[in-house]
C-alpha atoms as a PDB file:
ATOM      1  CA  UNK A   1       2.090-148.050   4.923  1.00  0.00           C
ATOM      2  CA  UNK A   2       4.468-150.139   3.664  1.00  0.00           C
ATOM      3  CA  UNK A   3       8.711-150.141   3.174  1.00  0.00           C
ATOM      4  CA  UNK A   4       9.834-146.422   3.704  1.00  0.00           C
ATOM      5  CA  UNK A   5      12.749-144.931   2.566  1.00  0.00           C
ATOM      6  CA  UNK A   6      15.410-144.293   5.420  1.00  0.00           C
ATOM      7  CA  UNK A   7      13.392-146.331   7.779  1.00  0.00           C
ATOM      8  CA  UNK A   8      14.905-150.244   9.543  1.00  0.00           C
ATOM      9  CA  UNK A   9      12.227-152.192   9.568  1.00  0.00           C
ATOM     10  CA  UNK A  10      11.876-155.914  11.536  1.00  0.00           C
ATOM     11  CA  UNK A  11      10.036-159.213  11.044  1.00  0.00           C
ATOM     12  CA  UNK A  12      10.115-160.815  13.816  1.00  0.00           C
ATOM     13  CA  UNK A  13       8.798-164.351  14.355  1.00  0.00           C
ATOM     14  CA  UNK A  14       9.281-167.712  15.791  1.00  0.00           C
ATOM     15  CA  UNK A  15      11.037-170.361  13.993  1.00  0.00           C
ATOM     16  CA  UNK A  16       9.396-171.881  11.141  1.00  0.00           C
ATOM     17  CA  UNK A  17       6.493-169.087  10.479  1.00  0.00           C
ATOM     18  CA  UNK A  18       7.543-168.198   7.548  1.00  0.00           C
ATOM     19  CA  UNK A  19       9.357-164.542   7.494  1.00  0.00           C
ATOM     20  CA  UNK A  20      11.757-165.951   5.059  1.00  0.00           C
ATOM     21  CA  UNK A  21       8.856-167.153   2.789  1.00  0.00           C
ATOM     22  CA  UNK A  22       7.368-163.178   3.414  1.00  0.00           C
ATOM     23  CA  UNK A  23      10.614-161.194   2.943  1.00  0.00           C
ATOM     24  CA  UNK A  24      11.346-163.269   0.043  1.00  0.00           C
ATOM     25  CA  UNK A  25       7.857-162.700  -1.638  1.00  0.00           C
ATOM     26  CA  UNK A  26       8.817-158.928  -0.585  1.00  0.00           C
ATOM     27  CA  UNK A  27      12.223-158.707  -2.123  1.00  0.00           C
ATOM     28  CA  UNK A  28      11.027-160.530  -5.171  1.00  0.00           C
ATOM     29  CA  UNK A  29       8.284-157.859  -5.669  1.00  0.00           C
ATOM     30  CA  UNK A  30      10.381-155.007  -5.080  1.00  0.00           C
ATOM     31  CA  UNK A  31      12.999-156.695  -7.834  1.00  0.00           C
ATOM     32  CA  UNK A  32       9.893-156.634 -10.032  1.00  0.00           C
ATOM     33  CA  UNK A  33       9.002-153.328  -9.786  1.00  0.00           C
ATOM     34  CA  UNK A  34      12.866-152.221 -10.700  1.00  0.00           C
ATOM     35  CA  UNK A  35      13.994-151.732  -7.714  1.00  0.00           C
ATOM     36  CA  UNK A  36      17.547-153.256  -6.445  1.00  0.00           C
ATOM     37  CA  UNK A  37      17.307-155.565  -3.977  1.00  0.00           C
ATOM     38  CA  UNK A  38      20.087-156.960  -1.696  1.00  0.00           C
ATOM     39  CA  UNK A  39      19.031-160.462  -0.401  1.00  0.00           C
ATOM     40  CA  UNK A  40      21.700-161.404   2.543  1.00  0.00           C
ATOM     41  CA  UNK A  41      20.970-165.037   3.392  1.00  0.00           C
ATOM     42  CA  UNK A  42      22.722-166.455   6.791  1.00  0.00           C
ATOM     43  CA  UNK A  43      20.494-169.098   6.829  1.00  0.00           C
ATOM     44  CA  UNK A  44      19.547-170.613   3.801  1.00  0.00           C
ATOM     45  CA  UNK A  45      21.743-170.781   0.550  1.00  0.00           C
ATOM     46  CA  UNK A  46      20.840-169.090  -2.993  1.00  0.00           C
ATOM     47  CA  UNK A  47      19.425-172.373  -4.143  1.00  0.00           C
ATOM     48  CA  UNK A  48      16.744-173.187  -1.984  1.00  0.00           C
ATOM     49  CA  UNK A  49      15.623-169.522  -1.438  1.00  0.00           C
ATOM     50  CA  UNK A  50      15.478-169.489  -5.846  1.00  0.00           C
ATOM     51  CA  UNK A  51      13.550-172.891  -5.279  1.00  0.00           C
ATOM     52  CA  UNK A  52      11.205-171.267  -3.395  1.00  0.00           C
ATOM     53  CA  UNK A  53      10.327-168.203  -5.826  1.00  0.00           C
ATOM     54  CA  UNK A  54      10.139-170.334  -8.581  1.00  0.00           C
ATOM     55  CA  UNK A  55       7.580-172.515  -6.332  1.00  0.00           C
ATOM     56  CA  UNK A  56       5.726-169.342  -5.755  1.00  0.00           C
ATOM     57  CA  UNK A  57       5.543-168.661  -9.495  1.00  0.00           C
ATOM     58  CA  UNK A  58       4.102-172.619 -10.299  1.00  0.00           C
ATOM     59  CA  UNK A  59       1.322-172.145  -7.961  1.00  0.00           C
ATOM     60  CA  UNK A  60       0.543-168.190  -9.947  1.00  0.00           C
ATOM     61  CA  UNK A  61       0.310-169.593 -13.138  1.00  0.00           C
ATOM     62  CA  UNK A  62      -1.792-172.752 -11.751  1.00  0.00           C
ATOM     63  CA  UNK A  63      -2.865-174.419  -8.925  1.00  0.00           C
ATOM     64  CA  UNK A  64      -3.546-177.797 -10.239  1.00  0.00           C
ATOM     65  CA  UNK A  65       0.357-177.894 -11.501  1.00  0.00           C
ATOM     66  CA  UNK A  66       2.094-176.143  -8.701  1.00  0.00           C
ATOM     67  CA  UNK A  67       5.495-177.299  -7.225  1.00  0.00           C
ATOM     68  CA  UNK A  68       6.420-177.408  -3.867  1.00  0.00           C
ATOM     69  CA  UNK A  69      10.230-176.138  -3.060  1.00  0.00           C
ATOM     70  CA  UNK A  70      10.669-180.100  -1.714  1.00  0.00           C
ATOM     71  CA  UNK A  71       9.473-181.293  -5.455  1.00  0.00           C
ATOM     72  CA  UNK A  72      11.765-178.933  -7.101  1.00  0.00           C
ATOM     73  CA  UNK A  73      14.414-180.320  -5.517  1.00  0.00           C
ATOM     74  CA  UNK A  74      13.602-183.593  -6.361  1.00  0.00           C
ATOM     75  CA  UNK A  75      12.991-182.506  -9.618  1.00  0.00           C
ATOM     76  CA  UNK A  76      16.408-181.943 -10.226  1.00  0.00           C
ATOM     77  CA  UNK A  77      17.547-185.882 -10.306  1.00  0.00           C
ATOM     78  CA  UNK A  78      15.949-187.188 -13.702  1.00  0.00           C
ATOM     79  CA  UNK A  79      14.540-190.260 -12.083  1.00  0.00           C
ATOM     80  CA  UNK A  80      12.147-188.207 -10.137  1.00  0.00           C
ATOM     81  CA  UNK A  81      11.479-185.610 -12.878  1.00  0.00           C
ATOM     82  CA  UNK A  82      10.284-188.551 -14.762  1.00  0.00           C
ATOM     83  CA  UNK A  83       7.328-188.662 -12.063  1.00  0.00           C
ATOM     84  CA  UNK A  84       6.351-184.658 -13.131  1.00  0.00           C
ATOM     85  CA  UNK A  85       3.600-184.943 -15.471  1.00  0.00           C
ATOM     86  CA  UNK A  86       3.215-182.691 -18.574  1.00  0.00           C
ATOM     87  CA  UNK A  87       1.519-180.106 -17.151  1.00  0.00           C
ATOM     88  CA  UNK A  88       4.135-179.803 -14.361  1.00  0.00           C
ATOM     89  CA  UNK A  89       6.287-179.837 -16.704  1.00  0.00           C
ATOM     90  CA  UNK A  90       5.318-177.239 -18.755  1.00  0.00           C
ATOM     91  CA  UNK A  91       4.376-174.852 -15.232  1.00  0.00           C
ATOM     92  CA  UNK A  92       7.824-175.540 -14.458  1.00  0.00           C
ATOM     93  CA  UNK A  93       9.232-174.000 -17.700  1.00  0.00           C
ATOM     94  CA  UNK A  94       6.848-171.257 -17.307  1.00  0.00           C
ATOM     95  CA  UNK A  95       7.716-170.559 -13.592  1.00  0.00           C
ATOM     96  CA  UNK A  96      11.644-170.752 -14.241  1.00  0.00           C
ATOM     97  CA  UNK A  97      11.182-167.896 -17.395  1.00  0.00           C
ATOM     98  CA  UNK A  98       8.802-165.706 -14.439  1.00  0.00           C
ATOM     99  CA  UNK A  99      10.828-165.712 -11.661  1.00  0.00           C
ATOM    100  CA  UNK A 100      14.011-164.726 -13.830  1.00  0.00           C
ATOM    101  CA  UNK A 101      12.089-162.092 -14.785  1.00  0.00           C
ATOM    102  CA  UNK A 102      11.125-160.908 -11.331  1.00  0.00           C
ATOM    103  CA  UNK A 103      14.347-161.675  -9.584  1.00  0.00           C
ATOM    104  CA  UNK A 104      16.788-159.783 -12.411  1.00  0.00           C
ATOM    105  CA  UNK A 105      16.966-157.079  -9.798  1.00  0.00           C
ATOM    106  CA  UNK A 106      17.071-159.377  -6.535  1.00  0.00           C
ATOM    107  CA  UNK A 107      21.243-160.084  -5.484  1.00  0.00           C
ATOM    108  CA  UNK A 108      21.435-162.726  -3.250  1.00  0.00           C
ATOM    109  CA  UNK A 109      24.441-162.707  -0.573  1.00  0.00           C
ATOM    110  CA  UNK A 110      24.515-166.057   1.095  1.00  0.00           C
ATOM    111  CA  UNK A 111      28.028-166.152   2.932  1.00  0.00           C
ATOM    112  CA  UNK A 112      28.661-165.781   6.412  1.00  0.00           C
ATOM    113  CA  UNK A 113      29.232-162.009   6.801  1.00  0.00           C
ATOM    114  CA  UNK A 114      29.097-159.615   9.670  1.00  0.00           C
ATOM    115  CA  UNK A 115      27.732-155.712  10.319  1.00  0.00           C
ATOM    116  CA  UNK A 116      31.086-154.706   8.994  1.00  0.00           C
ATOM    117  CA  UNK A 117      31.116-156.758   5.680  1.00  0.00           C
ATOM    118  CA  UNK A 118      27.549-156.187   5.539  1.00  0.00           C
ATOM    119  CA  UNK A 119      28.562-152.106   5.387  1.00  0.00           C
ATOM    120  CA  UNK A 120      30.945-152.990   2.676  1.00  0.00           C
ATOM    121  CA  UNK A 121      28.713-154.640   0.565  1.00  0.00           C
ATOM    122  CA  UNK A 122      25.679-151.834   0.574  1.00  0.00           C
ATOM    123  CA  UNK A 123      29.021-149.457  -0.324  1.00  0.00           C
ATOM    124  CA  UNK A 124      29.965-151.442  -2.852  1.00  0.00           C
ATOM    125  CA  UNK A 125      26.661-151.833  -4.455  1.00  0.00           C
ATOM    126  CA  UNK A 126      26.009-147.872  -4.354  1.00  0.00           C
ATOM    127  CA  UNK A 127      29.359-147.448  -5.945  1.00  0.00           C
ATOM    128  CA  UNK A 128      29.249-149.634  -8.604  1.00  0.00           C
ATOM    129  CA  UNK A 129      25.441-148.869  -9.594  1.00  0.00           C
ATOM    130  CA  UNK A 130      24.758-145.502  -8.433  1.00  0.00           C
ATOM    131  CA  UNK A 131      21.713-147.091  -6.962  1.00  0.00           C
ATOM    132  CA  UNK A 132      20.302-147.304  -3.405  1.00  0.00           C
ATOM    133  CA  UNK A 133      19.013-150.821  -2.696  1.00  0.00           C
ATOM    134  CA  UNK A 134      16.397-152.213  -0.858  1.00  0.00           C
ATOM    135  CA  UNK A 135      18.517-154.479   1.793  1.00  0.00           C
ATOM    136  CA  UNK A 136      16.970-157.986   3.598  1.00  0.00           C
ATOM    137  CA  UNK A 137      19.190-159.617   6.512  1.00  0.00           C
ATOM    138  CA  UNK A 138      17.806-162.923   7.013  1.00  0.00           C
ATOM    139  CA  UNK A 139      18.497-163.129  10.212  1.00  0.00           C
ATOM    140  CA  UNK A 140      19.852-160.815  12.667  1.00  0.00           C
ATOM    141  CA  UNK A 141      21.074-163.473  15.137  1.00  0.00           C
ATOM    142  CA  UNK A 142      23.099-165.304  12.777  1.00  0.00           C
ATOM    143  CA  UNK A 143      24.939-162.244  12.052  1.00  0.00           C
ATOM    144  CA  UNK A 144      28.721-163.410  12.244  1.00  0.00           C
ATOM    145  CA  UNK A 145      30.737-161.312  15.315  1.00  0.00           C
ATOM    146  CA  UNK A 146      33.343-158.833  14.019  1.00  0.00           C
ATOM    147  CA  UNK A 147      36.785-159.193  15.388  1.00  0.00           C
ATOM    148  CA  UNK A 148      35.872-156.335  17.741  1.00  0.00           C
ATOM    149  CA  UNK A 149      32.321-157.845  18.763  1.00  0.00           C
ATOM    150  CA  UNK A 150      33.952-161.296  19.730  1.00  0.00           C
ATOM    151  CA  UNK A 151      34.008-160.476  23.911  1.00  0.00           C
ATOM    152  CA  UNK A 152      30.589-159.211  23.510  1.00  0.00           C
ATOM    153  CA  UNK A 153      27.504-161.541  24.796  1.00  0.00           C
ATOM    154  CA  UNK A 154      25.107-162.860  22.395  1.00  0.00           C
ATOM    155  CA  UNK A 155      22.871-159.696  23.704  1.00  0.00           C
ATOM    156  CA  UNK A 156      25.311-156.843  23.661  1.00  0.00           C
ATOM    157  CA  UNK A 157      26.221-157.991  19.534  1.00  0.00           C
ATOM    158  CA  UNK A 158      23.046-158.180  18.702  1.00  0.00           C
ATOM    159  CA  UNK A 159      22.563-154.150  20.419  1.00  0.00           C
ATOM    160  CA  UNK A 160      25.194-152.792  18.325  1.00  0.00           C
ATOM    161  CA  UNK A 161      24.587-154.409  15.359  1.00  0.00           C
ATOM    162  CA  UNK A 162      20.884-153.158  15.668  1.00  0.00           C
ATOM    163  CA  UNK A 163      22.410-149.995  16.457  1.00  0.00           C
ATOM    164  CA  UNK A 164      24.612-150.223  12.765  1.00  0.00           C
ATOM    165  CA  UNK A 165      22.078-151.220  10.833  1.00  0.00           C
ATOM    166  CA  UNK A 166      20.607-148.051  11.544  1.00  0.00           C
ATOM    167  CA  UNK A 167      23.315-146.166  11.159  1.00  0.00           C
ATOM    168  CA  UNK A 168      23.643-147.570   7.715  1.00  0.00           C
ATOM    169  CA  UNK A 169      19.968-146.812   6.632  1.00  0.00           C
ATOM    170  CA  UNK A 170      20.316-143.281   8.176  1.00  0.00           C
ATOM    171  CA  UNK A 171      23.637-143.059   6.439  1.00  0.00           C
ATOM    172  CA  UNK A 172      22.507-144.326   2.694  1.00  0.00           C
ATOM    173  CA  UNK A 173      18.799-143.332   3.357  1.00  0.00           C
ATOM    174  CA  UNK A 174      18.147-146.838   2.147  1.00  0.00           C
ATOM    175  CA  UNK A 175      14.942-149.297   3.078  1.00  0.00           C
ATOM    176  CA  UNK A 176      16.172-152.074   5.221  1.00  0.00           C
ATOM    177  CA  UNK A 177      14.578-155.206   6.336  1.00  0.00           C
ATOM    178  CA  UNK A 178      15.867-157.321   9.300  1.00  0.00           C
ATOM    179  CA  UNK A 179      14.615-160.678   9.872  1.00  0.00           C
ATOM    180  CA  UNK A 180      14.648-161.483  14.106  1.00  0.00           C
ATOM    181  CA  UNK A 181      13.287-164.380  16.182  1.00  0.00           C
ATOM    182  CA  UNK A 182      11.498-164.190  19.054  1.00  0.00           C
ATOM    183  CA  UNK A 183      12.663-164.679  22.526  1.00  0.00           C
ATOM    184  CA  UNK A 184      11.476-167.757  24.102  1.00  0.00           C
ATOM    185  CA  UNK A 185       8.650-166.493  26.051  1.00  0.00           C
ATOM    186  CA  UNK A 186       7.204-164.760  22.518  1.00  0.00           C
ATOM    187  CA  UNK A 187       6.587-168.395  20.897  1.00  0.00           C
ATOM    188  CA  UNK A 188       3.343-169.375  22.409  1.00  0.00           C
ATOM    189  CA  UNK A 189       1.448-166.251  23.223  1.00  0.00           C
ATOM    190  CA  UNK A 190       0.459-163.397  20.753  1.00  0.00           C
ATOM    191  CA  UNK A 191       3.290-161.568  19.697  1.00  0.00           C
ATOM    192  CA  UNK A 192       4.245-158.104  21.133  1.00  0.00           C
ATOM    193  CA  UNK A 193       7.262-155.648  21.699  1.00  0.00           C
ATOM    194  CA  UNK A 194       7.891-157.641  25.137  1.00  0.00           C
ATOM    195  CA  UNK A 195       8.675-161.065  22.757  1.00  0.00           C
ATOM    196  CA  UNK A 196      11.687-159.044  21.749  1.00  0.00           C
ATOM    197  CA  UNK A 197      13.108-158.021  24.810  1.00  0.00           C
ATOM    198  CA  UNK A 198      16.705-159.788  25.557  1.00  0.00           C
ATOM    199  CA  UNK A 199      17.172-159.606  21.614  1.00  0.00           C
ATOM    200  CA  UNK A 200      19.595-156.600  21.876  1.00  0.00           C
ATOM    201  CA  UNK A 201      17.084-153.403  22.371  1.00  0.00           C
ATOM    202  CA  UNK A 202      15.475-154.373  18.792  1.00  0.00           C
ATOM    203  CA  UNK A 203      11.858-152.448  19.644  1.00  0.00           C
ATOM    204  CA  UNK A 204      13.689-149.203  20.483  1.00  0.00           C
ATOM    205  CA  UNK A 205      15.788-148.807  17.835  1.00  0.00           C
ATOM    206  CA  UNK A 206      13.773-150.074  14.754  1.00  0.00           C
ATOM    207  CA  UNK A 207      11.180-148.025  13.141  1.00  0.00           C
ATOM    208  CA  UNK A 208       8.355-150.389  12.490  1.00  0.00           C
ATOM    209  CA  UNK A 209       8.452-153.661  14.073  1.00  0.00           C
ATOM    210  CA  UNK A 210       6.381-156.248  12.457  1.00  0.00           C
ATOM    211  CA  UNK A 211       4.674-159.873  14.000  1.00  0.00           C
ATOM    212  CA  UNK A 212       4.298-162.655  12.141  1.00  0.00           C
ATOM    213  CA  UNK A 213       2.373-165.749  14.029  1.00  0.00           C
ATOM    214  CA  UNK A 214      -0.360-168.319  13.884  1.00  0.00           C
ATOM    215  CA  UNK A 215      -4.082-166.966  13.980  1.00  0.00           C
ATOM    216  CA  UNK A 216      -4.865-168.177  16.873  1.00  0.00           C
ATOM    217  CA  UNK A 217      -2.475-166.942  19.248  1.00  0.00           C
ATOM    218  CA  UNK A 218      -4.033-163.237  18.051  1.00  0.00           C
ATOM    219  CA  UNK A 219      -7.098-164.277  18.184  1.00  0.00           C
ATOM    220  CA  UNK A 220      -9.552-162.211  20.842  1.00  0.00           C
ATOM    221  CA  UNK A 221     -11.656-163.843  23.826  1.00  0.00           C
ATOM    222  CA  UNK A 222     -14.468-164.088  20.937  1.00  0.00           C
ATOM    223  CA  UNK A 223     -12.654-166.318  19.051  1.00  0.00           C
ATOM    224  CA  UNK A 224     -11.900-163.251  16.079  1.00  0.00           C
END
C-alpha cells in the first residue's frame, strides 16, 4: 500500500542487501514528486549516498553508459576520468542535471545524532518550512545514546528509541522510515518477525515491517 501518513515503517535486512540502495531510491522518488524528504545517514556520508543516485540516474538514461558508484568515485581524479569515454561522459552530465532535479527536495543529515537531536531536527524542519517531511534513519542501531540512554544495554536503547520514533510520527503525523538489521539468526533463513527479536521490540511497535533478502532464502519447497 505503500508509505502512509502517521505510520513508522521498517526495512529490515542483513548487511549488505541493499536497504540503503531501496530507501534511497525511495527518498529520491518522494523528493521528486515534491515531497520533503529528511535523509539521516549514520552510516554512509552525503557523498557516496549522492554517488549512488547519480549512478542510478546513468543506468535510466542508458545502459550501455551507466556508472557504477565505485567509477564515480574514480571519476573524480582526472587521470581516471580520462578512461570515461564520450558517451560516459556525456551520461554523466546528463545524470548529474537528473538527480539535482530529483533530489532538490531530499536533505541529507549525515552526523552522528541521537533520538533527541533527531526530534530537534524534524522540529526544526516543520518550523522553518511549514512542511511535514518524509523522514529515513539509516540505521536504527547506529543511533548515537543520549546522555540519559548511556546505562542502557544495546537492547533496552534500541526499545526506547523505537518507542520515540513513534512518538514522533504520532506526534507530527509524519511518514517515517527506519532502516534495522537483522539479528544473527535472521541472516541465513527467510526473513520473518522472529529475525527481529533482541532488536529492542521493533515488530511490536512498528506499523509495517518490511524484509529485504536474497530469492532464495524465500523461495518455497518447489523451488518458487
Amino acid at each position: 500500500g505503500g508509505i502512509r501518513l502517521g505510520r513508522l515503517h521498517v526495512l529490515a535486512a542483513g548487511s549488505g542487501m541493499g536497504k540503503t540502495t531501496l530507501a534511497l531510491q525511495m527518498a529520491t522518488s518522494l523528493s521528486a514528486q515534491g515531497h520533503d524528504v529528511l535523509y539521516v545517514a549514520l552510516e554512509q556520508d552525503k557523498a557516496t549516498l549522492t554517488l549512488k543516485g547519480v549512478s542510478r540516474c546513468t543506468r535510466e538514461i542508458s545502459e550501455a553508459d551507466a556508472l557504477t558508484t565505485w567509477e564515480l568515485e574514480e571519476a573524480d581524479r582526472e587521470d581516471c576520468r580520462a578512461h570515461l569515454s564520450d558517451g560516459q561522459l556525456a551520461t554523466l552530465e546528463l545524470a548529474k542535471e537528473r538527480h539535482a532535479k530529483q533530489a532538490a527536495r531530499l536533505w541529507i543529515i549525515d552526523r552522528p545524532t541521537s533520538i533527541d537531536e533527531l526530534e530537534r531536527i524534524v522540529d526544526r524542519h516543520k518550523r522553518l518550512t511549514g512542511n511535514t517531511p518524509f523522514v529515513v534513519l539509516d540505521y536504527l542501531q547506529y543511533l548515537r545514546p543520549s546522555e540519559s540512554q548511556r546505562h542502557l544495554s544495546s537492547t533496552d536503547r534500541a526499545r526506547e528509541n523505537v518507542a520515540r520514533l513513534k512518538a514522533i510520527v504520532a506526534q507530527h503525523r509524519l511518514p517515517m522510515l527506519v532502516l534495522s538489521s537483522l539479528n544473527r539468526i535472521g541472516y541465513n533463513v527467510a526473513v520473518a518477525v522472529e529475525s527481529l527479536k533482541d532488536s529492542g521490540d521493533i515488530e511490536f511497535t512498528a506499523d509495517v515491517v518490511l524484509g529485504l533478502q536474497p530469492i532464495q532464502l524465500g523461495a518455497a519447497e518447489d523451488g518458487n
